[in-house]
N, C-alpha and C. Protein backbone atom coordinates (compact mmCIF):
# COMPACT_ATOMS: atom_id res chain seq x y z
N UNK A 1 7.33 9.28 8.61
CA UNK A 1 8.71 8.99 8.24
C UNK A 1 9.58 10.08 8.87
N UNK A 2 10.62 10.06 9.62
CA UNK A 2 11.60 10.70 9.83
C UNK A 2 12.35 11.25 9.33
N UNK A 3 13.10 12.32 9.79
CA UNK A 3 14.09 12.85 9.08
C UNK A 3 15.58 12.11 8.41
N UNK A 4 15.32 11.30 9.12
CA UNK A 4 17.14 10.35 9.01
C UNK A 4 16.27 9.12 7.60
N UNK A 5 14.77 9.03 7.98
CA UNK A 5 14.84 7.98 6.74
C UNK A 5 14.46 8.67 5.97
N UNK A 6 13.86 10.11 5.46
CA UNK A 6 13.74 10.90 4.43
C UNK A 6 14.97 11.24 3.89
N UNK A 7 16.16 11.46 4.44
CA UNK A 7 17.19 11.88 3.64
C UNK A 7 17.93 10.35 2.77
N UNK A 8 17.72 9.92 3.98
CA UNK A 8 18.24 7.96 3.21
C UNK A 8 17.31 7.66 2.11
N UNK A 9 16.10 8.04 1.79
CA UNK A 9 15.25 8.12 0.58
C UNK A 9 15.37 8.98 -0.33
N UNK A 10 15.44 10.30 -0.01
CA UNK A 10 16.43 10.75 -1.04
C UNK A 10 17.69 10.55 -1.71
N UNK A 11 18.09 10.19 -0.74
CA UNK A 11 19.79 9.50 -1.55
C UNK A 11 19.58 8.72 -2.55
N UNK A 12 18.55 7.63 -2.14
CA UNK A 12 18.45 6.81 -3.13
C UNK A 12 17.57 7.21 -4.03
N UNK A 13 16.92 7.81 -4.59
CA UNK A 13 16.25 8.73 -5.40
C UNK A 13 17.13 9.00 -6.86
N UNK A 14 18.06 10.12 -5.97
CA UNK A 14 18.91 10.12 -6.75
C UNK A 14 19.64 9.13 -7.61
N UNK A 15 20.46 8.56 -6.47
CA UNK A 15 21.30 7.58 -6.95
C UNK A 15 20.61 6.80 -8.16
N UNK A 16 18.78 6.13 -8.06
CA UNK A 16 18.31 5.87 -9.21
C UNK A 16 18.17 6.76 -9.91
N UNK A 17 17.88 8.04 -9.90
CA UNK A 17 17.88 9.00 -11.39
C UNK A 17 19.12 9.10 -12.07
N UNK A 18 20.25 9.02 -11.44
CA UNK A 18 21.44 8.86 -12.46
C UNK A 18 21.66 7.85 -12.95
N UNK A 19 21.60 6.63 -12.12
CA UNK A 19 21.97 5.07 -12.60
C UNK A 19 20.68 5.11 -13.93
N UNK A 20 19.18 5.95 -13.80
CA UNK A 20 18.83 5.10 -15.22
C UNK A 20 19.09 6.47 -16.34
N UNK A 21 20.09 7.57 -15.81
CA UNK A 21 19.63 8.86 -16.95
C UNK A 21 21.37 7.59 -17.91
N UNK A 22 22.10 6.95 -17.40
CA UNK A 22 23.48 6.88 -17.81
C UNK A 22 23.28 5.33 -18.29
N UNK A 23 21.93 4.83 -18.12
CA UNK A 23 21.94 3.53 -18.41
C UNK A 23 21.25 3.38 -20.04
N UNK A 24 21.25 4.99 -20.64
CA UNK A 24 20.87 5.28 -22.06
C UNK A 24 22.14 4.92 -23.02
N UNK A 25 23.06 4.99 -21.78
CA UNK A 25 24.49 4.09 -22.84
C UNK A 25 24.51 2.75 -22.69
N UNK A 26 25.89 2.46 -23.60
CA UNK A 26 25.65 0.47 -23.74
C UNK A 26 26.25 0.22 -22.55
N UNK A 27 25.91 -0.33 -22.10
CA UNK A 27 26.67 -1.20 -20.85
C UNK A 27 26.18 -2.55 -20.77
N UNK A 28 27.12 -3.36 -19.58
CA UNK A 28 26.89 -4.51 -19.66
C UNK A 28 26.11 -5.12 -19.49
N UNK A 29 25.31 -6.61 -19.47
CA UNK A 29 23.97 -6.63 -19.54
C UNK A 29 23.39 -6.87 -17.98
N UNK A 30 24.48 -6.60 -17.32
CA UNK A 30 24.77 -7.38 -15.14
C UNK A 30 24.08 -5.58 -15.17
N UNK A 31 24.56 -4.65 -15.80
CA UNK A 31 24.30 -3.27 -15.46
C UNK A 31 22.47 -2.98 -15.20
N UNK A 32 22.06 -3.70 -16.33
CA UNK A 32 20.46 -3.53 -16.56
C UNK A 32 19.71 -3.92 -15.66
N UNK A 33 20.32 -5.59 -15.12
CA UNK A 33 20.28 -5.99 -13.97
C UNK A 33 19.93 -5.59 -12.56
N UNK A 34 21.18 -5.26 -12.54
CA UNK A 34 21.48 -3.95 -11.36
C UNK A 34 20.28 -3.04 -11.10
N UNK A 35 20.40 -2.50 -12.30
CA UNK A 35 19.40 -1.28 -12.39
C UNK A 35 17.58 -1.43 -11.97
N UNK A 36 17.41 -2.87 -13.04
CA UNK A 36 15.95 -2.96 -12.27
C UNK A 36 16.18 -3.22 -10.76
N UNK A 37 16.99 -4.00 -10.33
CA UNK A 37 16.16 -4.31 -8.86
C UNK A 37 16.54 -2.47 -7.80
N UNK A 38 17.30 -1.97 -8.22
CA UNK A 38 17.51 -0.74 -7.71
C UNK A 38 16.53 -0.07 -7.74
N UNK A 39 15.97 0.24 -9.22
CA UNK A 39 14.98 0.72 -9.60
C UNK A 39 13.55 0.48 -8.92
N UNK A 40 13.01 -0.62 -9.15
CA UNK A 40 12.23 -1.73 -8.52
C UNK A 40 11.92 -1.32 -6.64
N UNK A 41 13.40 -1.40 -6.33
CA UNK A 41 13.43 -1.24 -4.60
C UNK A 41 13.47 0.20 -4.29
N UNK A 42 13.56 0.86 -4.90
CA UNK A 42 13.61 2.48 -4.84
C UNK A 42 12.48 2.97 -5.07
N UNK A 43 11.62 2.33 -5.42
CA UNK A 43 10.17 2.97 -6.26
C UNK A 43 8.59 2.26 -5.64
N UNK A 44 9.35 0.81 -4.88
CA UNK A 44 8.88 0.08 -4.07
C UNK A 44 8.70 1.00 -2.56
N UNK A 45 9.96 1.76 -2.09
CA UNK A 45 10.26 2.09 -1.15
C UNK A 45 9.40 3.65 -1.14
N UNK A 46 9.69 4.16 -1.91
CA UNK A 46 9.01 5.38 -2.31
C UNK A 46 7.71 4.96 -2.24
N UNK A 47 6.96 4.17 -3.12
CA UNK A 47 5.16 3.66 -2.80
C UNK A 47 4.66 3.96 -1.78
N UNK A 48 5.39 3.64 -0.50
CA UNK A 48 5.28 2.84 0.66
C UNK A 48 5.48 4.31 1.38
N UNK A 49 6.49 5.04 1.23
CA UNK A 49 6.43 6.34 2.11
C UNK A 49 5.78 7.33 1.41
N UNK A 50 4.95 7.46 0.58
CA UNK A 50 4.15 8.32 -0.36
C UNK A 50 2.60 7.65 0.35
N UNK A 51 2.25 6.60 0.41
CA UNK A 51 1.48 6.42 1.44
C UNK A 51 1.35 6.27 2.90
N UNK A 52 2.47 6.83 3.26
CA UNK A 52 2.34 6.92 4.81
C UNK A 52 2.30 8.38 4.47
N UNK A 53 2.23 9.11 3.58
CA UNK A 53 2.34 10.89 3.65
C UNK A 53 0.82 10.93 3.04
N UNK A 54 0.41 10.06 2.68
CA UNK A 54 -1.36 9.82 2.13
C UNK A 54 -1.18 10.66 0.72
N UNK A 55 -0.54 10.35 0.06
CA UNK A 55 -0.26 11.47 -1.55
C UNK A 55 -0.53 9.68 -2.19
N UNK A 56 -2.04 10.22 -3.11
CA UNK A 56 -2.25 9.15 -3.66
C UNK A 56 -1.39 8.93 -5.15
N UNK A 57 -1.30 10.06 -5.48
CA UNK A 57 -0.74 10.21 -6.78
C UNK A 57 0.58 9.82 -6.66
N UNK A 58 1.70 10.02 -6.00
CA UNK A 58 2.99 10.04 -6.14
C UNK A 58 2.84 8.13 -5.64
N UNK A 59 2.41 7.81 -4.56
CA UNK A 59 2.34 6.38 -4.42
C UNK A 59 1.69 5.75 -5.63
N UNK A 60 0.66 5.73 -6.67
CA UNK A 60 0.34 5.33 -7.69
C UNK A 60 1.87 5.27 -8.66
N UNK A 61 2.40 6.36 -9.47
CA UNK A 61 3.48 6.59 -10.18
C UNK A 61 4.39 6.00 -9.62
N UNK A 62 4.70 5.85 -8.30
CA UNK A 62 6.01 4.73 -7.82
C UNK A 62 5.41 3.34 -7.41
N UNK A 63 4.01 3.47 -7.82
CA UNK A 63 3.80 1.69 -7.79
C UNK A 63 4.15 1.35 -9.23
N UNK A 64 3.36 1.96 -10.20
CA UNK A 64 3.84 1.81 -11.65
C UNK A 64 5.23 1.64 -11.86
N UNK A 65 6.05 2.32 -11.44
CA UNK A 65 7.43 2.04 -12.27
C UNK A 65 7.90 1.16 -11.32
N UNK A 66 7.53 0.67 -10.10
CA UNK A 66 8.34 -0.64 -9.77
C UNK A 66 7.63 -1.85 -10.36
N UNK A 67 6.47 -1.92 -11.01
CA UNK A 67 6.26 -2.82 -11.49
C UNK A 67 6.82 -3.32 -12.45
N UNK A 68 6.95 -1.66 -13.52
CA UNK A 68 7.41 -2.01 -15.20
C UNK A 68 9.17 -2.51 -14.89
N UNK A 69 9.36 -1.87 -13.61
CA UNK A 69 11.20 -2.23 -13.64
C UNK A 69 11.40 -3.54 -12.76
N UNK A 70 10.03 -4.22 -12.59
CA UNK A 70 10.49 -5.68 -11.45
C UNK A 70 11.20 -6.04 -12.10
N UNK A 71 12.09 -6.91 -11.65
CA UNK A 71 12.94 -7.95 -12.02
C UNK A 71 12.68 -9.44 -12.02
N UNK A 72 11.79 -9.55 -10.97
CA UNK A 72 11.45 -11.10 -10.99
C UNK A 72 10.38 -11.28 -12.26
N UNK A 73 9.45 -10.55 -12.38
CA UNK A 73 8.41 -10.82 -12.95
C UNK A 73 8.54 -9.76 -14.58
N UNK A 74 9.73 -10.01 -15.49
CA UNK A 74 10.15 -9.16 -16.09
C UNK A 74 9.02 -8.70 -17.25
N UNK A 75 9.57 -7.67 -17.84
CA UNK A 75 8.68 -7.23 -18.88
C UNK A 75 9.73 -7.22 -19.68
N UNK A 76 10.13 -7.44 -21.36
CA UNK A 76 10.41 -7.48 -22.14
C UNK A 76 10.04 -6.52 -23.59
N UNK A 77 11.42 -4.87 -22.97
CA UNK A 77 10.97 -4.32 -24.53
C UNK A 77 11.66 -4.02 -25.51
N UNK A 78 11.92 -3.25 -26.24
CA UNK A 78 13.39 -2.99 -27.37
C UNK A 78 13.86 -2.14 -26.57
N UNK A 79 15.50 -1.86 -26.83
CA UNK A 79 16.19 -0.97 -26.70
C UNK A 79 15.93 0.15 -26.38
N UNK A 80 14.83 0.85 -27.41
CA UNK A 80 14.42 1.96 -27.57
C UNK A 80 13.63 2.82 -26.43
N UNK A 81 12.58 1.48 -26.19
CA UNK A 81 11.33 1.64 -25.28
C UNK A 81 12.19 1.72 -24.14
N UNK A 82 13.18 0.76 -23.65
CA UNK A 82 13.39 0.75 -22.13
C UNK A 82 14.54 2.40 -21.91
N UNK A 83 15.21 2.77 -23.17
CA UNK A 83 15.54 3.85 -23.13
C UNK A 83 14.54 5.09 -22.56
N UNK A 84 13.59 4.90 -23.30
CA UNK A 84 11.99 6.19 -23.09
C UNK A 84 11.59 6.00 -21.11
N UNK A 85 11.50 4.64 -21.11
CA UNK A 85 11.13 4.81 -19.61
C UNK A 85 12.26 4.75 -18.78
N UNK A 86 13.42 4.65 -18.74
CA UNK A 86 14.63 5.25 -18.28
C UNK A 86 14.89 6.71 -18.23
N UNK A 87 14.47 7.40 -19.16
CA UNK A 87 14.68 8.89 -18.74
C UNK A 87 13.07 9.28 -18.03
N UNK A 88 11.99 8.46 -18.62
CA UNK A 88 10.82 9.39 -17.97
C UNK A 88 11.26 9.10 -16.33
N UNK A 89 11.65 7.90 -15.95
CA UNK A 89 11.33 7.62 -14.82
C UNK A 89 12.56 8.02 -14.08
N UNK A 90 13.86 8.77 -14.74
CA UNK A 90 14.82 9.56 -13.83
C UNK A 90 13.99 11.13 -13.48
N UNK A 91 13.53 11.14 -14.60
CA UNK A 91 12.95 12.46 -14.58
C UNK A 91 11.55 12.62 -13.13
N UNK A 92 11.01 11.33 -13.28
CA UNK A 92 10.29 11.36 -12.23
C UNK A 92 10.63 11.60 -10.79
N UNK A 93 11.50 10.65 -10.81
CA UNK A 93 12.46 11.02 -9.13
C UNK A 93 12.90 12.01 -8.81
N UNK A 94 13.30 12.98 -10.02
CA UNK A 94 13.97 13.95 -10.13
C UNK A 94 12.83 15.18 -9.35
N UNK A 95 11.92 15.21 -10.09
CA UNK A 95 10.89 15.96 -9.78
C UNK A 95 10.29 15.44 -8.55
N UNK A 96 10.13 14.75 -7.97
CA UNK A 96 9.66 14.39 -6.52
C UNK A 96 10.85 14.79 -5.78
N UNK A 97 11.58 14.27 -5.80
CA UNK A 97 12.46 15.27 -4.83
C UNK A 97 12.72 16.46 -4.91
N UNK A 98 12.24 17.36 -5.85
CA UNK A 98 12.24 18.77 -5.44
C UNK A 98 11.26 18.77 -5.07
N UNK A 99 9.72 18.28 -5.08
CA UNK A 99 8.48 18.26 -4.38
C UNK A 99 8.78 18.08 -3.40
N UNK A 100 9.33 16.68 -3.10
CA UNK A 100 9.58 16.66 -1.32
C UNK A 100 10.75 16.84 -0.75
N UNK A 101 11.40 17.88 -1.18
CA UNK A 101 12.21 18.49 -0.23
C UNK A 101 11.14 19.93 0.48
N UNK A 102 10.21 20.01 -0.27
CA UNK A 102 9.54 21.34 0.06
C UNK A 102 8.05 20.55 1.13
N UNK A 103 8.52 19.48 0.89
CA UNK A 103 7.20 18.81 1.85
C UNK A 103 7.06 19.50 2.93
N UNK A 104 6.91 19.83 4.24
CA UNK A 104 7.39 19.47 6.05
C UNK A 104 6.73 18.06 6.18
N UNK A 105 7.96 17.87 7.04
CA UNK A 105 7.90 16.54 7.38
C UNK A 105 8.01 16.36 8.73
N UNK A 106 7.38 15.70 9.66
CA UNK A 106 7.27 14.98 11.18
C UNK A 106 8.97 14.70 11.70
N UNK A 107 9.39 15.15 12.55
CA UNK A 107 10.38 14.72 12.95
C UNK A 107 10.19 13.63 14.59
N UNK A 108 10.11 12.28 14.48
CA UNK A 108 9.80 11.16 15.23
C UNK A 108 10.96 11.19 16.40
């Protein structure tokens, strides 16, 4: 992976760790929406460059949470629960990107 698509993966990293640390408030129900397929495609995307870096672990943990956050194939939990994996899983991104900012990475 390159430098220009490592930083475009980080962006979006982020951008999902805030969209699910703020999605612990009420919002509308288009918001939740939103959020899985973001979620979903961010964690999808991450899988995918966590195995081109051969890190089995970080590709495992971002296969998991794009599953629990698909959208097509939904999972159904209370309030509460999707609150719990909303912060674990900002917290997750959160922490991989300070991991891989310290990666070195191939410049293509």
């Amino acid at each position: 992976m390159n430098k220009h698509d490592t930083n475009y993966l980080a962006t979006l990293k982020a951008i999902s760790a805030i969209a699910l640390l703020i999605a612990v408030l009420h919002w509308p129900y288009f918001y939740y929406q939103f959020l899985r397929w973001l979620v979903c495609g961010v964690s999808a995307y991450s899988a995918y460059s966590e195995y081109e870096e051969k890190d089995q672990l970080w590709l495992w943990i971002f296969a998991v949470i794009a599953i629990i956050f698909n959208p097509i194939a939904s999972f159904y939990f209370q309030r509460e629960i999707w609150a719990t994996f909303n912060v674990v899983a900002s917290v997750i991104f959160i922490v991989n990107l300070a991991i891989t900012k310290r990666r070195p990475h191939e410049t293509k």
